[in-house]
C-alpha atoms as a PDB file:
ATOM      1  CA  UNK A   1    -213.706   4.341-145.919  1.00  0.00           C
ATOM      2  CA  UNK A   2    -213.231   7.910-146.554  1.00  0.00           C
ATOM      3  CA  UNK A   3    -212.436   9.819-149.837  1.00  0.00           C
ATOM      4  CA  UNK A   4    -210.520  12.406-150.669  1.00  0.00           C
ATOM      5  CA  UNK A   5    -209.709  14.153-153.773  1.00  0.00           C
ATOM      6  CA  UNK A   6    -207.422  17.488-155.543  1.00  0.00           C
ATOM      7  CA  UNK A   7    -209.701  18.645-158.115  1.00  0.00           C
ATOM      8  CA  UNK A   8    -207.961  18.247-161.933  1.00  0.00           C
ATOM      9  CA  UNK A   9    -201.713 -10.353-127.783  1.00  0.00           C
ATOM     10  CA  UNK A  10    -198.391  -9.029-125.901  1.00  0.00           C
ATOM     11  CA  UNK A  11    -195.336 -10.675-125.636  1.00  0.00           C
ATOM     12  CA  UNK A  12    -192.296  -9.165-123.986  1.00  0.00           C
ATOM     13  CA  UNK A  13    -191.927  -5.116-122.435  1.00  0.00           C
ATOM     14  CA  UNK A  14    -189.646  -2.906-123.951  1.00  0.00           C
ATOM     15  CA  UNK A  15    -188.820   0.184-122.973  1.00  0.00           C
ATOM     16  CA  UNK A  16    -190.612   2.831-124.511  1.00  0.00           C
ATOM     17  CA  UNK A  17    -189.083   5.681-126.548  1.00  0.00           C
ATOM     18  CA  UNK A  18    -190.134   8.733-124.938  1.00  0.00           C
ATOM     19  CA  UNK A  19    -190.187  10.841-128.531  1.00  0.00           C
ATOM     20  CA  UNK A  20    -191.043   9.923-132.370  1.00  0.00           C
ATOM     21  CA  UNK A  21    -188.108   8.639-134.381  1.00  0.00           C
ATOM     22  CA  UNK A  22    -187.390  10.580-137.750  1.00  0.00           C
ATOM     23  CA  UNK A  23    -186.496   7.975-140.409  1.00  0.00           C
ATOM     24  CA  UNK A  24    -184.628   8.540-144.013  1.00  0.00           C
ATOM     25  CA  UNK A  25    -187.050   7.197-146.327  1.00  0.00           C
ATOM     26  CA  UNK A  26    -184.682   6.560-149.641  1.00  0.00           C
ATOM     27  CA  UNK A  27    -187.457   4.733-151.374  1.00  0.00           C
ATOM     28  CA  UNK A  28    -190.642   6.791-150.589  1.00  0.00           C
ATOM     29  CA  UNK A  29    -187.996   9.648-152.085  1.00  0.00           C
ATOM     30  CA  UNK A  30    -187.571   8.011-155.348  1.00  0.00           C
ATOM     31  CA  UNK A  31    -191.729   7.504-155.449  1.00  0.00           C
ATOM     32  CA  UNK A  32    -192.351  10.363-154.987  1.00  0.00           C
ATOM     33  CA  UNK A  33    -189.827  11.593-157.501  1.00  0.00           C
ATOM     34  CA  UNK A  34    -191.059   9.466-160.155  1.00  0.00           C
ATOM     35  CA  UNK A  35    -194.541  11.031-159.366  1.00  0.00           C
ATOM     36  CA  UNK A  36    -193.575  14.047-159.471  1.00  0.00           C
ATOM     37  CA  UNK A  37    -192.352  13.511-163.014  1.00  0.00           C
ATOM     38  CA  UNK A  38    -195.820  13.376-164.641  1.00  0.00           C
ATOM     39  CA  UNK A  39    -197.808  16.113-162.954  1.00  0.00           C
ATOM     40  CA  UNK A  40    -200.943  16.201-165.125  1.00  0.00           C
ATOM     41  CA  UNK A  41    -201.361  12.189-164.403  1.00  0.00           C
ATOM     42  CA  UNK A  42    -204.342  11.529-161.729  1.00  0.00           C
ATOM     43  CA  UNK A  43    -203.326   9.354-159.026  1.00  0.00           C
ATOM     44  CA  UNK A  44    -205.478   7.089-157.370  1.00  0.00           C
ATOM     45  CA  UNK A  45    -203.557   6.452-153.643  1.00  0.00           C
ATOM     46  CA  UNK A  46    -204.964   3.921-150.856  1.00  0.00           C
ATOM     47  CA  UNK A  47    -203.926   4.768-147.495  1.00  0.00           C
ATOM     48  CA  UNK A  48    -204.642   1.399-145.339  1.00  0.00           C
ATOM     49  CA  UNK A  49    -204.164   4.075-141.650  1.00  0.00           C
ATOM     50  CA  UNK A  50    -206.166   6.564-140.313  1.00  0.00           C
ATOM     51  CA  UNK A  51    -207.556   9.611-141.853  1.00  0.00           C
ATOM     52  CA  UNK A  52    -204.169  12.293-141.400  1.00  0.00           C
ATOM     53  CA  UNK A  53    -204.495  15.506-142.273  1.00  0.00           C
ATOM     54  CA  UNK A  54    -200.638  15.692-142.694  1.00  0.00           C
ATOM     55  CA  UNK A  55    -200.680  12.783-145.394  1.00  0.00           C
ATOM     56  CA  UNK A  56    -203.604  14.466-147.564  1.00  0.00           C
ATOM     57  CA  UNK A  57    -201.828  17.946-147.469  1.00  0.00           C
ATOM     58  CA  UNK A  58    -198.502  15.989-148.962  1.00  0.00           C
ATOM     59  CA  UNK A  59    -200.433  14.174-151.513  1.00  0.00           C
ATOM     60  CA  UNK A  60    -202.249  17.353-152.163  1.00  0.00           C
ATOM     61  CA  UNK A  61    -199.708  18.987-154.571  1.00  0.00           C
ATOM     62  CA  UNK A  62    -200.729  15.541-156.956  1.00  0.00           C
ATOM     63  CA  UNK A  63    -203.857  15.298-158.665  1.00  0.00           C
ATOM     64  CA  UNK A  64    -205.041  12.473-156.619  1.00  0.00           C
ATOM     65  CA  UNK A  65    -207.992  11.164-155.261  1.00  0.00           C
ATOM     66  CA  UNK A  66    -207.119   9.700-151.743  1.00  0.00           C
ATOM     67  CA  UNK A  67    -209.132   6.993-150.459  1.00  0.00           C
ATOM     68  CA  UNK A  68    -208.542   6.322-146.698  1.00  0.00           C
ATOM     69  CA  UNK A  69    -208.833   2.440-145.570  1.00  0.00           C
ATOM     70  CA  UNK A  70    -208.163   2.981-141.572  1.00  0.00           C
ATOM     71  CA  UNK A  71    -207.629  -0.868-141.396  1.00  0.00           C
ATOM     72  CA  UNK A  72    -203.903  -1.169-139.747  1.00  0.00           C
ATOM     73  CA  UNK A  73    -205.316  -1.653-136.063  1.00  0.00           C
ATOM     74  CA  UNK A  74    -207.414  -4.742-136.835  1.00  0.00           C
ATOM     75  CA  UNK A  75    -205.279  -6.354-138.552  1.00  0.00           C
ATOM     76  CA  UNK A  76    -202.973  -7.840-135.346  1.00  0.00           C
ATOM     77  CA  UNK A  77    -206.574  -9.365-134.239  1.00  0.00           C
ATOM     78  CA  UNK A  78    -207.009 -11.449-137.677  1.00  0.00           C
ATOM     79  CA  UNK A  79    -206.118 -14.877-137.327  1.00  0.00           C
ATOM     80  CA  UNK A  80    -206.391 -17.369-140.231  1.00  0.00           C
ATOM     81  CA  UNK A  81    -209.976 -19.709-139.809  1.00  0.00           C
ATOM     82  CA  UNK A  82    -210.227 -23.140-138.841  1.00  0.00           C
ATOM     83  CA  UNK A  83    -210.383 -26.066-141.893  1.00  0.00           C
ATOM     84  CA  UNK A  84    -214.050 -26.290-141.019  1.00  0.00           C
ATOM     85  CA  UNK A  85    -215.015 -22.223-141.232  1.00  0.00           C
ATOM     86  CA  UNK A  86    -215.323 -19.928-143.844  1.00  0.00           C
ATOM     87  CA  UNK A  87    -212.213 -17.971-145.738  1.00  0.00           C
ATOM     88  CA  UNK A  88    -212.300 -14.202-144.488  1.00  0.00           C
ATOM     89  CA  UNK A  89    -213.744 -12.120-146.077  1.00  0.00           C
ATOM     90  CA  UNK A  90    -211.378  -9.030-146.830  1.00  0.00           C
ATOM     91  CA  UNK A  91    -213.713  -6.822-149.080  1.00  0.00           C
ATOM     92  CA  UNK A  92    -215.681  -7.096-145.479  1.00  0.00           C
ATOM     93  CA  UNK A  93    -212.580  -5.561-143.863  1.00  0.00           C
ATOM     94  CA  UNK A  94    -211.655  -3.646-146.488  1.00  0.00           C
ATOM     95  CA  UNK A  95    -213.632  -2.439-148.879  1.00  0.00           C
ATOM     96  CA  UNK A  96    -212.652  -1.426-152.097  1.00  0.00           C
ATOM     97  CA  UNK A  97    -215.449  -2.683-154.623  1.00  0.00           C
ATOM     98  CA  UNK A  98    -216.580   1.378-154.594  1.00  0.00           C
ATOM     99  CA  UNK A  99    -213.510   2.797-155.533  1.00  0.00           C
ATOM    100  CA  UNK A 100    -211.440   3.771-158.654  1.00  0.00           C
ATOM    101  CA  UNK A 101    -208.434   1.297-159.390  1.00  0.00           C
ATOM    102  CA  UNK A 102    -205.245   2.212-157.272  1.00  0.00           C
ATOM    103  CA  UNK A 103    -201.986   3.279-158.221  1.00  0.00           C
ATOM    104  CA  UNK A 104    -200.197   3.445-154.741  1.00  0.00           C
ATOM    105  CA  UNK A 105    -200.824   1.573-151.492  1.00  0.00           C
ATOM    106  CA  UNK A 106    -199.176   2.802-148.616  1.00  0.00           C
ATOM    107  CA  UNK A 107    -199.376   0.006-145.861  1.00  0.00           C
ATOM    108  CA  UNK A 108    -196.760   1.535-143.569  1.00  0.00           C
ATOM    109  CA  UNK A 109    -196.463  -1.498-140.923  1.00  0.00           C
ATOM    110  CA  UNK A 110    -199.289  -2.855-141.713  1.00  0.00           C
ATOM    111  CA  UNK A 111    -197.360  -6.048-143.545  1.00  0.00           C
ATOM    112  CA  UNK A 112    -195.900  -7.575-139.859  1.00  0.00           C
ATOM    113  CA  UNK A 113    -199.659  -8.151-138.760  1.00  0.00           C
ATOM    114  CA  UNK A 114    -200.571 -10.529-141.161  1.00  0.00           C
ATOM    115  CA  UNK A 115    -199.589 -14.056-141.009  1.00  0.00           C
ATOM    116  CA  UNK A 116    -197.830 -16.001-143.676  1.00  0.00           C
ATOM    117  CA  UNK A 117    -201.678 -17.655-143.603  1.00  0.00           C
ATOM    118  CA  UNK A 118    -203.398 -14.266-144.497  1.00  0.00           C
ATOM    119  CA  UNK A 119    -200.680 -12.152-146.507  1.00  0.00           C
ATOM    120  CA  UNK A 120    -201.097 -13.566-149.513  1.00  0.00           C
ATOM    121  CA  UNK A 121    -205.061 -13.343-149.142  1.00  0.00           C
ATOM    122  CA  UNK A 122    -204.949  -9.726-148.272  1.00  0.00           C
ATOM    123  CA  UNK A 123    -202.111  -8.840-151.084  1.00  0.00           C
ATOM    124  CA  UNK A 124    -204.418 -10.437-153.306  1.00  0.00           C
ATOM    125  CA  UNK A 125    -207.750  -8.495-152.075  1.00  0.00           C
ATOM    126  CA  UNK A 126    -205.554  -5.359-153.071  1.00  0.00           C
ATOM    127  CA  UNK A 127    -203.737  -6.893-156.471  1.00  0.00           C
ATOM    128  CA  UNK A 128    -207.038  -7.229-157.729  1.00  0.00           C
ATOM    129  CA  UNK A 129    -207.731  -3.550-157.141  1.00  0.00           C
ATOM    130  CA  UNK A 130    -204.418  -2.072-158.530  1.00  0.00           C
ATOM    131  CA  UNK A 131    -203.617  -0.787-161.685  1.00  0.00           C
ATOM    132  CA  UNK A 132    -200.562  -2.461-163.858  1.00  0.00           C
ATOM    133  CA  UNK A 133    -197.265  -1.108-162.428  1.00  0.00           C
ATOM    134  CA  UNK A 134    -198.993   0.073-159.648  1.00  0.00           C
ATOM    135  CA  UNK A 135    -196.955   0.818-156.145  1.00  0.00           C
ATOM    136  CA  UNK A 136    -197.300  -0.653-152.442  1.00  0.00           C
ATOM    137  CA  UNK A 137    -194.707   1.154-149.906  1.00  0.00           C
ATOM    138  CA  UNK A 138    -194.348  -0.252-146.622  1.00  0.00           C
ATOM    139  CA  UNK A 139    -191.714  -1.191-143.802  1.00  0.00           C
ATOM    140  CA  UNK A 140    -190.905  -4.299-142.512  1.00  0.00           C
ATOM    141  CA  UNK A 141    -189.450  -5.313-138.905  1.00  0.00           C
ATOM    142  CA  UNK A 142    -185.909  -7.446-139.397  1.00  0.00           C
ATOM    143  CA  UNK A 143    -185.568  -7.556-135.571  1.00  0.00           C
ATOM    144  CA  UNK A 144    -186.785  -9.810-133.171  1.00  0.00           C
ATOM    145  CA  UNK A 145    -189.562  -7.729-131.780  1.00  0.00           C
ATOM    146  CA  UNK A 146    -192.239  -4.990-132.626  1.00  0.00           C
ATOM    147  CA  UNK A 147    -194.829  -3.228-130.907  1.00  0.00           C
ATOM    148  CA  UNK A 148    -198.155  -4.587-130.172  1.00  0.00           C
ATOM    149  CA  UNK A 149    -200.183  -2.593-132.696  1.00  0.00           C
ATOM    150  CA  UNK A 150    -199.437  -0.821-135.754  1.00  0.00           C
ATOM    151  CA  UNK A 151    -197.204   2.569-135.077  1.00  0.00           C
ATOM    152  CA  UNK A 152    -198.495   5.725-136.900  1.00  0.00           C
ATOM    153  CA  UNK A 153    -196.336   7.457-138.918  1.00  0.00           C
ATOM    154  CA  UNK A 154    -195.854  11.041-140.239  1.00  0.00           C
ATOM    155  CA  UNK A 155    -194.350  12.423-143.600  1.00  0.00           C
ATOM    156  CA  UNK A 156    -192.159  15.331-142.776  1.00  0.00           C
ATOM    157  CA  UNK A 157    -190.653  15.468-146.017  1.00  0.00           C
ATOM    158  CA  UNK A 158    -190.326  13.291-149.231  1.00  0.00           C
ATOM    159  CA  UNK A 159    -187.350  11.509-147.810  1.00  0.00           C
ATOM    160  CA  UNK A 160    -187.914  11.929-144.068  1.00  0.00           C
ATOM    161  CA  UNK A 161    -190.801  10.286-142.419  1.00  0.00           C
ATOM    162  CA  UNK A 162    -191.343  10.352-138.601  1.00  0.00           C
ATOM    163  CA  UNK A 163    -192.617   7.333-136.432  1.00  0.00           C
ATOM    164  CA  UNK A 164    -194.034   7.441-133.030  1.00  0.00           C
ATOM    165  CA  UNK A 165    -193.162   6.701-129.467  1.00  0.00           C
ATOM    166  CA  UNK A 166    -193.330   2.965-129.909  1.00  0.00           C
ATOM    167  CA  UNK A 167    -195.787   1.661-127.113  1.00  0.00           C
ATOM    168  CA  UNK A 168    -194.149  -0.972-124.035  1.00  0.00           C
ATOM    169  CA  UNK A 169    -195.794  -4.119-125.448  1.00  0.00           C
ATOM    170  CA  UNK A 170    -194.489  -5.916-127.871  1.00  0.00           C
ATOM    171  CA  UNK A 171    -194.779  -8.701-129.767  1.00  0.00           C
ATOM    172  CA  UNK A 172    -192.459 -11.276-131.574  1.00  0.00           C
ATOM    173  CA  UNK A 173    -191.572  -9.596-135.307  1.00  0.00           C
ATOM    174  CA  UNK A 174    -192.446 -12.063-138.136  1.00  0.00           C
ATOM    175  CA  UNK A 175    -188.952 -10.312-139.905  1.00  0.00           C
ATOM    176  CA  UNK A 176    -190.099 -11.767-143.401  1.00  0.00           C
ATOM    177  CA  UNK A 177    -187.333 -11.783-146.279  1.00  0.00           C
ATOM    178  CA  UNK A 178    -187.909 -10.046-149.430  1.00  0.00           C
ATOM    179  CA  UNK A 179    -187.704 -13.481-150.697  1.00  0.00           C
ATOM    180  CA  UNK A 180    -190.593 -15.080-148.325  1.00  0.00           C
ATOM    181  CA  UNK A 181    -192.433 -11.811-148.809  1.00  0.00           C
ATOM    182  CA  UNK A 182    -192.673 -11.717-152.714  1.00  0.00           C
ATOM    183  CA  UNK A 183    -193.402 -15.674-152.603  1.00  0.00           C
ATOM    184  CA  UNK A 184    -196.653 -14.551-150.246  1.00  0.00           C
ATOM    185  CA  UNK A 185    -197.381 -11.519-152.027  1.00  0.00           C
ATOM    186  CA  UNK A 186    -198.222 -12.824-155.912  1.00  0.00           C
ATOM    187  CA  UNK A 187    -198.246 -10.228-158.043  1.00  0.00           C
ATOM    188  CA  UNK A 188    -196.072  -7.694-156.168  1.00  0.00           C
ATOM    189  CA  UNK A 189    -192.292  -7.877-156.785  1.00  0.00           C
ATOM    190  CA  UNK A 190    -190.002  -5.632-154.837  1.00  0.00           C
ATOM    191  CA  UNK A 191    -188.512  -3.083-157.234  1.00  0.00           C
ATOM    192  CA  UNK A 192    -186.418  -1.531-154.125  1.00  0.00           C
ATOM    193  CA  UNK A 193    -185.174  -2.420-150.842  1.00  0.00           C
ATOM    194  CA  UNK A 194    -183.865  -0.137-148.088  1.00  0.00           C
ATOM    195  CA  UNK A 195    -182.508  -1.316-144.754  1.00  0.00           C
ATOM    196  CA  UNK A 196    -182.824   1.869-142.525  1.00  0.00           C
ATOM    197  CA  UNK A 197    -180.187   2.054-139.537  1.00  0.00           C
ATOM    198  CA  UNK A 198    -183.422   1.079-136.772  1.00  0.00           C
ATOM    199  CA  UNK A 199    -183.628  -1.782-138.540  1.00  0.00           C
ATOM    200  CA  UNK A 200    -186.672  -1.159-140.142  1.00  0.00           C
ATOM    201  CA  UNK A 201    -186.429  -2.749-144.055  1.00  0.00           C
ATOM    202  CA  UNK A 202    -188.011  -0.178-146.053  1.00  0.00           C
ATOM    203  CA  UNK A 203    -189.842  -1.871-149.535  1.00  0.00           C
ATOM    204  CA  UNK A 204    -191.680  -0.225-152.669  1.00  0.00           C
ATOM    205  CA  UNK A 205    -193.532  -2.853-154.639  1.00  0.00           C
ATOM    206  CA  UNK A 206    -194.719  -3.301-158.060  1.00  0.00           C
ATOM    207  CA  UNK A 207    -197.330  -4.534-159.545  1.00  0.00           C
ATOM    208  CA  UNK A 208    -195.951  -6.683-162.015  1.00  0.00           C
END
């Protein structure tokens, strides 16, 4: 995992979209508003993608320490263990003993790749390293399918975002409820809720 800080299987083939979607991001807006609000406050953000150098220039106008968790790819190749084996292990997959307590998650897709099995394992792994009232933004699929792997995303703005080509595979979307995904995410409660016209459901969480 990398810090950094501001001082002070394939199911069926779709076709592919040959450039990156721009999506409204009403929610992320009103987050970032509400951060915006309290400027002297230190923020403590995980990012569970890839080191971007477009997301740490955005969060750079906070004072923020940005931890990067670069976890989204493995999580479509977690599968929950037999009766007979061990639990997994997500401070293994994840770690986040080292760090400071968070105040925002971002998890993009990341939510779709876990199985009703593991969600509430891996929403606990980061409950227990969140702040009270802390955030956790993400997007959920409400559609039938999804690409294989995680899709990256880019922050144009504080309401626009900007997701790329989807790849051709694709695999059956798990399209959880806010209901079914509050019931596997203890300790998170959805405090808004944003279909966006691709059908993407867009979600900031609370830590409650």
């Amino acid at each position: 995992m990398a810090l950094f800080a501001k001082p002070k299987g394939h199911g069926a083939v779709a076709p592919a979209q040959s450039q990156p979607e721009a999506l409204g991001c009403p929610a992320f807006a009103s987050l970032i508003e509400t951060l915006e609000r309290d400027p002297d406050r230190k923020y403590h953000v995980l990012d569970l993608a890839a080191a971007s150098g477009n997301h740490i220039e955005f969060f750079s106008r906070f004072r923020c320490r940005y931890n990067i968790g670069d976890v989204l790819q493995a999580l479509p190749d977690l599968s929950a263990p037999e009766e007979d084996q061990p639990a997994l292990d997500f401070e293994a997959i994840l770690p986040l003993n080292d760090i400071d307590k968070l105040d925002l998650v971002l998890a993009w897709d990341g939510l779709n790749y876990l199985s009703k099995e593991l969600l509430p394992l891996f929403s606990r792994h980061l409950l227990r390293q969140c702040n009270p009232g802390a955030w956790l933004h993400a997007f959920v699929y409400t559609r039938g399918e999804m690409a294989a792997q995680p899709v990256r995303f880019e922050i144009v703005s504080s309401d626009t975002m900007r997701r790329q080509a989807v790849v051709p595979d694709t695999v059956e979307a798990p399209c959880y409820p806010q209901r079914v995904l509050e019931n596997l995410m203890p300790g998170f409660r959805a405090e808004q809720s944003r279909l966006l016209k691709n059908g993407l459901q867009e979600y900031l969480f609370r830590v409650v």
